[in-house]
C-alpha atoms as a PDB file:
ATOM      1  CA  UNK A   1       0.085 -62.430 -16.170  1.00  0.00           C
ATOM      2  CA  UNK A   2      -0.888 -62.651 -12.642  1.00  0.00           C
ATOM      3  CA  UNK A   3      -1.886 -66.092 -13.245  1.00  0.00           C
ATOM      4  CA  UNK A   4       1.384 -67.327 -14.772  1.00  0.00           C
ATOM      5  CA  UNK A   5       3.379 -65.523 -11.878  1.00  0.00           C
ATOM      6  CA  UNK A   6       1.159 -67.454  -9.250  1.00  0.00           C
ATOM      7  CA  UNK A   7       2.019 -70.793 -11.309  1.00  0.00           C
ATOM      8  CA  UNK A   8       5.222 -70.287 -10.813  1.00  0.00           C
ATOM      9  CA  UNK A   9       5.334 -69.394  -7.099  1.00  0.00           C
ATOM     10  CA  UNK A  10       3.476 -72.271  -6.754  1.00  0.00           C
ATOM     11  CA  UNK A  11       5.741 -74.745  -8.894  1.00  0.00           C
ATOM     12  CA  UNK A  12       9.137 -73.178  -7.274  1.00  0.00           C
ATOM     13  CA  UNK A  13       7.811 -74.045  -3.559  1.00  0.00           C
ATOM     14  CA  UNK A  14       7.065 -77.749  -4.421  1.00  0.00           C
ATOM     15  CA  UNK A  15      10.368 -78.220  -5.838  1.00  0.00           C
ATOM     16  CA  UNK A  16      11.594 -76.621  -2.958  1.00  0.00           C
ATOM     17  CA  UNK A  17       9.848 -78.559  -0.313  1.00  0.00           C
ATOM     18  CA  UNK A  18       9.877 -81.969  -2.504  1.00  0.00           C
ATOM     19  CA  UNK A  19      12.996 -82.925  -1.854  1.00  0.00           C
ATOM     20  CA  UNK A  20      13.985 -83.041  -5.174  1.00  0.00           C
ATOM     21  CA  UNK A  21      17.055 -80.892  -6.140  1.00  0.00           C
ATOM     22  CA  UNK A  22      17.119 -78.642  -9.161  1.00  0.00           C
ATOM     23  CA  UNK A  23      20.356 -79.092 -10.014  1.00  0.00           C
ATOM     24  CA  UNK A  24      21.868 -83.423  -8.982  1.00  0.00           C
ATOM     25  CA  UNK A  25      25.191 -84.731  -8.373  1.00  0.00           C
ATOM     26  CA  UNK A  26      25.226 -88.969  -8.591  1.00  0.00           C
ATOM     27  CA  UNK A  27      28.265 -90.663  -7.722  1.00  0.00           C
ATOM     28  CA  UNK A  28      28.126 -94.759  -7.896  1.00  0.00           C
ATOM     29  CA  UNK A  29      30.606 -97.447  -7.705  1.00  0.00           C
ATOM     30  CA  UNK A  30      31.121 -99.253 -11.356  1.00  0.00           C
ATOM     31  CA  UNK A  31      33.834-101.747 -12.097  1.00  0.00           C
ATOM     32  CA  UNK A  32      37.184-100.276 -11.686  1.00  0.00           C
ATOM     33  CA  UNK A  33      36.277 -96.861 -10.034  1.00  0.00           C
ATOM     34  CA  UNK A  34      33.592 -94.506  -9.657  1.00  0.00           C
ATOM     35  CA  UNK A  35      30.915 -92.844 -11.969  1.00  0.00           C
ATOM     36  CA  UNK A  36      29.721 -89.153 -11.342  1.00  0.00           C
ATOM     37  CA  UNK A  37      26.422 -88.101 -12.845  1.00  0.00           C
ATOM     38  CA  UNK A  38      25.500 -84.197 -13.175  1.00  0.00           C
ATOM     39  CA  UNK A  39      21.999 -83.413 -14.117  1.00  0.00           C
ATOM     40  CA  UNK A  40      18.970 -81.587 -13.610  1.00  0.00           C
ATOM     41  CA  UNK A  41      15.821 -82.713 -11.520  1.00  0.00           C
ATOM     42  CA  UNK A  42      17.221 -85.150  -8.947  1.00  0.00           C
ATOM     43  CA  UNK A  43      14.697 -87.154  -6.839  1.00  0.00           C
ATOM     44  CA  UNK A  44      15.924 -89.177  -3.922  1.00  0.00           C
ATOM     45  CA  UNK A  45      13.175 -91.221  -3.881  1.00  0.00           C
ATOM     46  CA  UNK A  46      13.965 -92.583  -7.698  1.00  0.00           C
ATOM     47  CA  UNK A  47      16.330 -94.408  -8.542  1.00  0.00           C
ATOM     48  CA  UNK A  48      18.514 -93.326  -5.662  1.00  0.00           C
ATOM     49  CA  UNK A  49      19.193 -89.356  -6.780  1.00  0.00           C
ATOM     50  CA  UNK A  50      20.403 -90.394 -10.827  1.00  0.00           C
ATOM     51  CA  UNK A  51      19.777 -87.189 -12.307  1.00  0.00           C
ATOM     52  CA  UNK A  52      16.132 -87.007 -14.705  1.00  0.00           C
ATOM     53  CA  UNK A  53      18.156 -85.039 -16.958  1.00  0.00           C
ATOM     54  CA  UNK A  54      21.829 -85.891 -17.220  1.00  0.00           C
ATOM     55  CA  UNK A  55      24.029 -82.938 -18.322  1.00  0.00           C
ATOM     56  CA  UNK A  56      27.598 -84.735 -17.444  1.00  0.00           C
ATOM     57  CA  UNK A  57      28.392 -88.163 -17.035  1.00  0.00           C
ATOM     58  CA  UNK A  58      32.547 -88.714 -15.423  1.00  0.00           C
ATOM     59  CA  UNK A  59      34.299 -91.300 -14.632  1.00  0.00           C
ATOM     60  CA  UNK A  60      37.449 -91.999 -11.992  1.00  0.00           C
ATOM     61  CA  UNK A  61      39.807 -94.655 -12.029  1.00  0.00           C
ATOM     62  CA  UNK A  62      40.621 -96.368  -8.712  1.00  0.00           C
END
């Protein structure tokens, strides 16, 4: 148990210190207005902050 609790320490720090962002917000300009990605596991350094796991995609008119 100690073990898995030390894992975990471990794996909440990198995310922490990563730069990545547990929960993502990705808002990019499509034709006619703007698209807003939410997701989980957002990495600046891929693909500009689009969300690994997209949870809810909007869109706004312009």
């Amino acid at each position: 148990m100690r073990k898995v609790f030390i894992l975990l320490v471990v794996l909440s720090a990198s995310v922490l210190l990563s730069g990545c962002a547990l929960i993502s917000k990705h808002t990019a300009p499509v034709e006619g207005g703007t698209k807003t990605t939410f997701g989980l596991l957002g990495f600046d350094g891929v693909d500009n902050g689009y969300p690994v796991l997209p949870i809810y995609s909007g869109f706004k008119q312009d």
